[in-house]
Structures are given as C-alpha cells and as structure tokens.
N, C-alpha and C. Protein backbone atom coordinates (compact mmCIF):
# COMPACT_ATOMS: atom_id res chain seq x y z
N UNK A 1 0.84 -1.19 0.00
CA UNK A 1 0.00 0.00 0.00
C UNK A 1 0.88 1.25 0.00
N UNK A 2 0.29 2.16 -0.77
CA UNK A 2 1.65 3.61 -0.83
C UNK A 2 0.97 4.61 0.06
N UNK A 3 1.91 5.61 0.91
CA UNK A 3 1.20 6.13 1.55
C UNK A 3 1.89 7.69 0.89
N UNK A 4 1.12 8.90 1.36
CA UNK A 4 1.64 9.68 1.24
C UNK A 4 2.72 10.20 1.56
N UNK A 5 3.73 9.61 2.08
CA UNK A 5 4.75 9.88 2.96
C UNK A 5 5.66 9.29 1.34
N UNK A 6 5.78 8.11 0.91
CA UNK A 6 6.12 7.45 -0.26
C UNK A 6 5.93 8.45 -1.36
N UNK A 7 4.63 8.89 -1.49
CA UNK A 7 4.49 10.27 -2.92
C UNK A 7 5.61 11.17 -2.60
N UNK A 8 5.98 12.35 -1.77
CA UNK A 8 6.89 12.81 -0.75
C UNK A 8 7.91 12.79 -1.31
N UNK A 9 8.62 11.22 -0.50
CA UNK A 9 10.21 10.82 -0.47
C UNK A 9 10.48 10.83 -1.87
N UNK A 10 9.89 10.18 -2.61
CA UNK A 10 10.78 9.01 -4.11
C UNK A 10 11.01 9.94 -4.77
N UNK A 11 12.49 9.11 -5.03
CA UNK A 11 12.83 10.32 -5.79
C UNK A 11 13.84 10.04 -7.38
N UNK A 12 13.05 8.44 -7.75
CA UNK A 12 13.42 8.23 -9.20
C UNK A 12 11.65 7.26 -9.63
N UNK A 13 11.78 7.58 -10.36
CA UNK A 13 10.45 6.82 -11.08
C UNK A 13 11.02 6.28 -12.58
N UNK A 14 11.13 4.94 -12.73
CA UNK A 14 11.21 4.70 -14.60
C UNK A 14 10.14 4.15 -15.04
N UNK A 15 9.30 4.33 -15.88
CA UNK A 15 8.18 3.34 -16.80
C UNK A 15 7.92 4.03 -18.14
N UNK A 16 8.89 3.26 -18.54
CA UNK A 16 9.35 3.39 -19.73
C UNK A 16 9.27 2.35 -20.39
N UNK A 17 8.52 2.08 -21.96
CA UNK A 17 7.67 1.12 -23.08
C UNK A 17 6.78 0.61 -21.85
N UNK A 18 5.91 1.24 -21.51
CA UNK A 18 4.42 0.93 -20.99
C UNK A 18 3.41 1.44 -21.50
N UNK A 19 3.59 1.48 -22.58
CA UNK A 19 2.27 2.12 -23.09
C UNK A 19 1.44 3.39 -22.87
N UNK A 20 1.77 3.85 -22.04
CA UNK A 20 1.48 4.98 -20.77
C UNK A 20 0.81 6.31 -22.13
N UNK A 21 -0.42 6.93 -21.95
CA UNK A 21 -0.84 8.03 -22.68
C UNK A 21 -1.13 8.67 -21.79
N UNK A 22 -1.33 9.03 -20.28
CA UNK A 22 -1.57 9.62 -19.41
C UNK A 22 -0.46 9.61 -18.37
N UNK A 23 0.05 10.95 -18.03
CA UNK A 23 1.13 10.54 -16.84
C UNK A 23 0.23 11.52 -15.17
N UNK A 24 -0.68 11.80 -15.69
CA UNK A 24 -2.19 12.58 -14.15
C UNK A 24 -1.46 12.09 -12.98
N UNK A 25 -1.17 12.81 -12.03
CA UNK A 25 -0.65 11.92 -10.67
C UNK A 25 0.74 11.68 -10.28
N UNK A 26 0.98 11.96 -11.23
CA UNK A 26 2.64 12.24 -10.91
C UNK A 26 3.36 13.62 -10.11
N UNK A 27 2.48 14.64 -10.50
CA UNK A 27 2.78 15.53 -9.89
C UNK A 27 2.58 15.58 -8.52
N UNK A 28 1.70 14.70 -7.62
CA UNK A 28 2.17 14.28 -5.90
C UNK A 28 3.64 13.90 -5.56
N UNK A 29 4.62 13.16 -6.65
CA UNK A 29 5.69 12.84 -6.57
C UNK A 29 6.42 14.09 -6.46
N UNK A 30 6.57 15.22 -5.61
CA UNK A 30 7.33 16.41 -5.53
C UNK A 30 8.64 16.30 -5.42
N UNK A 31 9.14 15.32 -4.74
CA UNK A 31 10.35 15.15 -4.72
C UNK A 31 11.17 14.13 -5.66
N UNK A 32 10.57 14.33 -6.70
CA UNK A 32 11.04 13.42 -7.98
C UNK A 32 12.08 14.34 -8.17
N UNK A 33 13.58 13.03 -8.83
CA UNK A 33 14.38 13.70 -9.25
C UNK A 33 15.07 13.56 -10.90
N UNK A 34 14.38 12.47 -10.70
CA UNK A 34 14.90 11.29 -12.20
C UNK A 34 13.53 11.00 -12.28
N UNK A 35 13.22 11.23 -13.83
CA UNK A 35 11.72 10.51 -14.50
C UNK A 35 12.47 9.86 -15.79
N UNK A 36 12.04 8.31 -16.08
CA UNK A 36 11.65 7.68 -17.03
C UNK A 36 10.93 7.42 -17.58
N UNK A 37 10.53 8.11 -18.78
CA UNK A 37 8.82 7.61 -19.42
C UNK A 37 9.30 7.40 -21.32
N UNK A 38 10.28 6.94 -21.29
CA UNK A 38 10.80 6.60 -23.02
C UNK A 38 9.24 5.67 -23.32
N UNK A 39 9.89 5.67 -24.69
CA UNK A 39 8.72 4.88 -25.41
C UNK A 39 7.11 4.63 -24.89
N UNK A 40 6.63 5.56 -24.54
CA UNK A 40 5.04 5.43 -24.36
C UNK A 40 3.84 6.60 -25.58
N UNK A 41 3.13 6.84 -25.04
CA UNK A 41 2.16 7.74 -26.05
C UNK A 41 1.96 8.61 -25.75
N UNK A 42 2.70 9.48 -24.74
CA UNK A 42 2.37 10.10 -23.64
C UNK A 42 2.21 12.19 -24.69
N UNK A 43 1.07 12.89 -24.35
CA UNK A 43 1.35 13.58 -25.31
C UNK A 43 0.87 15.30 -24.27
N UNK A 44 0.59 14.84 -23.11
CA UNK A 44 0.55 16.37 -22.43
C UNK A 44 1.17 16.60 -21.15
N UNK A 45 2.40 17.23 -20.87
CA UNK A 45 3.17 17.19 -19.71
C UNK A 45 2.90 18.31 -18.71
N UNK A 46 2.00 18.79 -18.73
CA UNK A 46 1.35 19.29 -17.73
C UNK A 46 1.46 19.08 -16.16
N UNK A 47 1.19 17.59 -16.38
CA UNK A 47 0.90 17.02 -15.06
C UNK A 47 2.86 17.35 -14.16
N UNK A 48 3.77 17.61 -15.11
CA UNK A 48 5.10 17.43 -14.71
C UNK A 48 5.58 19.18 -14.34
N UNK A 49 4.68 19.69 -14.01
CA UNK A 49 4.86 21.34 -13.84
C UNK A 49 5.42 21.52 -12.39
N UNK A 50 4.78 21.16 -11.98
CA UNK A 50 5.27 21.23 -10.24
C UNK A 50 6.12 20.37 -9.26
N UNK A 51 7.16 19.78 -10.48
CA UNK A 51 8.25 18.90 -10.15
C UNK A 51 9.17 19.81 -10.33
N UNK A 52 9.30 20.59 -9.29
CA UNK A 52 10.55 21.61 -9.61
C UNK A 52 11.61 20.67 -9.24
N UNK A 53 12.14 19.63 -8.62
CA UNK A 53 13.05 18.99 -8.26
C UNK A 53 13.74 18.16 -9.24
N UNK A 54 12.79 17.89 -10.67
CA UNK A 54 13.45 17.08 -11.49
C UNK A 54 15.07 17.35 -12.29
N UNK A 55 15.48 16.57 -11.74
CA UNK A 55 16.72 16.72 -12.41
C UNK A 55 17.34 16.28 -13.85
N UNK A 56 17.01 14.67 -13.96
CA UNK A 56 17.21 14.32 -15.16
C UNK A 56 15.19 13.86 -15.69
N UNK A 57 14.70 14.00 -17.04
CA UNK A 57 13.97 13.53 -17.57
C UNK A 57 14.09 12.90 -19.04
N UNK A 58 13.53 12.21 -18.91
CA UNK A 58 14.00 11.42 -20.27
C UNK A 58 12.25 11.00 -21.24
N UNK A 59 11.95 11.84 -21.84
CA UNK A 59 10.78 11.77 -22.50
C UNK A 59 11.25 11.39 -24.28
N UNK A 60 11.67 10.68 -24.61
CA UNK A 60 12.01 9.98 -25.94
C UNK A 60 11.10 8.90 -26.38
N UNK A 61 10.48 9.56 -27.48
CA UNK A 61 9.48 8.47 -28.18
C UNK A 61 8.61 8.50 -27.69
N UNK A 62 7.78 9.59 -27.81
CA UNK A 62 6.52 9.82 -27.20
C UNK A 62 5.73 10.81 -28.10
N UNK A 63 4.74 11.43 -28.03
CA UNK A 63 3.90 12.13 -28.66
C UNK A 63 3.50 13.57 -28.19
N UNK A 64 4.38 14.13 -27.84
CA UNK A 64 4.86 15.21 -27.25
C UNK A 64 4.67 16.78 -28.17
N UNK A 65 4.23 17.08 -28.20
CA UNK A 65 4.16 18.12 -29.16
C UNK A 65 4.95 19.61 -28.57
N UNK A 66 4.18 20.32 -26.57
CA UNK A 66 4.45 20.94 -26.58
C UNK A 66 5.34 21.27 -25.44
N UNK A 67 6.48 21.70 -24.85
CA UNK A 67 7.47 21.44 -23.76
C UNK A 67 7.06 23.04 -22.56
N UNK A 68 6.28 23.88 -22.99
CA UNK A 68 6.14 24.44 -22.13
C UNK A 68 5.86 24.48 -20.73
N UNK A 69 5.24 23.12 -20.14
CA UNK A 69 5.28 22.84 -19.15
C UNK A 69 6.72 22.72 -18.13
N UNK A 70 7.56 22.36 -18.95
CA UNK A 70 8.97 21.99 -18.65
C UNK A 70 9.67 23.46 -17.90
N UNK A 71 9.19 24.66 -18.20
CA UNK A 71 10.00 25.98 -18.23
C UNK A 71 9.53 26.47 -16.30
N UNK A 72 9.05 25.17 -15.85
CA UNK A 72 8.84 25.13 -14.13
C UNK A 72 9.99 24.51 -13.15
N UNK A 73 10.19 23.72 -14.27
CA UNK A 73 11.47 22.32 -13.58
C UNK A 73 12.61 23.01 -13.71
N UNK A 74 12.97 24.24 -12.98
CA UNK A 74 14.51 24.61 -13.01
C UNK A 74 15.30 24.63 -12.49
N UNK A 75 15.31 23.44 -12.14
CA UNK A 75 17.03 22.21 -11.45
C UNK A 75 17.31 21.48 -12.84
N UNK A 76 16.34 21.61 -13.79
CA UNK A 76 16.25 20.32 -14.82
C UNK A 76 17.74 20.53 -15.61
N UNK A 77 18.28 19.65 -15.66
CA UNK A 77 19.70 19.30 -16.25
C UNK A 77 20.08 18.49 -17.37
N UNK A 78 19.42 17.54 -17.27
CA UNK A 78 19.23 16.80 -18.15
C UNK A 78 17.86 16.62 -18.47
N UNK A 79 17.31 16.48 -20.59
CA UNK A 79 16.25 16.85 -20.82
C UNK A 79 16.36 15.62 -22.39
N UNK A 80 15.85 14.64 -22.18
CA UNK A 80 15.50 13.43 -23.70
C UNK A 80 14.46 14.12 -24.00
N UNK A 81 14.59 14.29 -25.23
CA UNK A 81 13.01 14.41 -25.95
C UNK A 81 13.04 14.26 -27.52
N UNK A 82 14.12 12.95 -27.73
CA UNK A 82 14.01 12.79 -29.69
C UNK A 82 12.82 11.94 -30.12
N UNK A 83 12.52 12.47 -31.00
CA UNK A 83 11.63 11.34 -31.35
C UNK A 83 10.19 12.02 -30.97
N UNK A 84 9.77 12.90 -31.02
CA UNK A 84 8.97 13.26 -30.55
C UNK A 84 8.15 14.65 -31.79
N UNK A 85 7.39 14.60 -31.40
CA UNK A 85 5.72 16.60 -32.29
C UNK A 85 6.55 17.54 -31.84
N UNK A 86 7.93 18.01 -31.35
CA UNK A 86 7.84 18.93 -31.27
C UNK A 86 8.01 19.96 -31.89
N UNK A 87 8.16 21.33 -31.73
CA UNK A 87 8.99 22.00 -33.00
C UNK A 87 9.24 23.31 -32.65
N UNK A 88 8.89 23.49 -31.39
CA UNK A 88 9.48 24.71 -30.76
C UNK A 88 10.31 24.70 -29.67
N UNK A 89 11.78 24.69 -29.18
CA UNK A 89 11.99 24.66 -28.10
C UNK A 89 12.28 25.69 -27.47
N UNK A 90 12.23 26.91 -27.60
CA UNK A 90 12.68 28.14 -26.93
C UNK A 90 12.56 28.46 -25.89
N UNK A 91 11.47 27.89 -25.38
CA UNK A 91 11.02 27.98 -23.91
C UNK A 91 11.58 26.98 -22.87
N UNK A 92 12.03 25.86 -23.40
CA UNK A 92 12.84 25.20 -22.30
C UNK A 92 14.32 25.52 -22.49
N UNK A 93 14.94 26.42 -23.68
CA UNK A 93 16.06 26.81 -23.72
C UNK A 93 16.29 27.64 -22.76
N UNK A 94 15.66 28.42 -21.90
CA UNK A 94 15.54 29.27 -20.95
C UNK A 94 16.12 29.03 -19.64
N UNK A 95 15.68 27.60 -19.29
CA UNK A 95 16.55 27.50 -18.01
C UNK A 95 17.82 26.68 -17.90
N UNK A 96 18.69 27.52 -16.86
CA UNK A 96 19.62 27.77 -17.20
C UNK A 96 20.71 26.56 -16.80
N UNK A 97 20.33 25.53 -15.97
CA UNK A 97 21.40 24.36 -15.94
C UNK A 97 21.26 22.82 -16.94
N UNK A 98 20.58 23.20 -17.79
CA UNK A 98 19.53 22.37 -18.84
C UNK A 98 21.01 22.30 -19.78
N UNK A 99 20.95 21.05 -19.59
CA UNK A 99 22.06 20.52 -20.95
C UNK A 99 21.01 19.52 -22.10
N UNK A 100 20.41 19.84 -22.78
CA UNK A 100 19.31 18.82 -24.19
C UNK A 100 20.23 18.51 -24.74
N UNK A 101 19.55 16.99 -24.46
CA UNK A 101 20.50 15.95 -24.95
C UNK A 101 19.55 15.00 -25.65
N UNK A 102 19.79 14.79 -27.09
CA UNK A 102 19.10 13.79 -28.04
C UNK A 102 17.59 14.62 -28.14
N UNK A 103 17.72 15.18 -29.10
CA UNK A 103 16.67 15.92 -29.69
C UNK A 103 16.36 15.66 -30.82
C-alpha cells in the first residue's frame, strides 16, 4: 500500500515502453528527481509542472508536441526528448542548468 509519505520521499520513477498516454498523478511525486517515461504515447506534460526537483527527464518516443510545461522544472539538467511533435523549443532553452541531450 503507498502512503503519502512514499508520494513525498521518491525520488526516481522509470516506466518506460508501458504504453502509458496519461502521466495525471505524478505531480504528488514532488520530490522526484529522475523521470523515465521513453517509449510510451504520452502527449501532455502538464501534469510534470510542479516537479521543480526534477533533475534528469527522459521523454524519448513519445507524442509530445508541446514542452512548455517543462520551463517550471529549473534544477532540470538533463532533458530526452528525440523522437517526438515537437517543434518549438525556446522555452525550455531558458533555463539555465539544462544541458538537451538527443533531440
């Protein structure tokens, strides 16, 4: 059973090729630091706004169109996102310890 204390602490999550088109609920994970979500369908990152703690994310091969959500996460350092709708990145070029890697 997970308790809220577990949403809280954790602070790597991978599920990655799960099929996943919804990531809703993740954002209780506040103290996420590492996200894995490669290969799923996943296409609105919204839910990943109020993970200011994320450090590395790895969103490759997904259905991703728009990264503005991302311009919240600014610890974010590492940033996957090839393979993906997008076609603007200017807005996650903005913060400033962000090394994009595989675009």
């Amino acid at each position: 059973r997970q308790t809220k204390h577990t949403y809280k602490t954790l602070r790597s999550i991978s599920l990655g090729y799960k099929d996943i088109n919804s990531i809703h609920g993740v954002e209780y994970f506040v103290s996420l630091q590492n996200l894995t979500l490669v290969n799923n369908r996943i296409e609105d990152l919204s839910p990943l706004r109020p993970l200011k703690n994320l450090v590395k994310l790895e969103l490759g091969h997904n259905q991703i169109s728009c990264v503005a959500p991302l311009t919240d996460c600014t610890k974010l350092e590492m940033l996957c996102l090839n393979h993906n709708r997008i076609s603007d990145l200017d807005q996650v070029k903005l913060l400033q310890k962000l090394n994009l890697t595989e675009l």
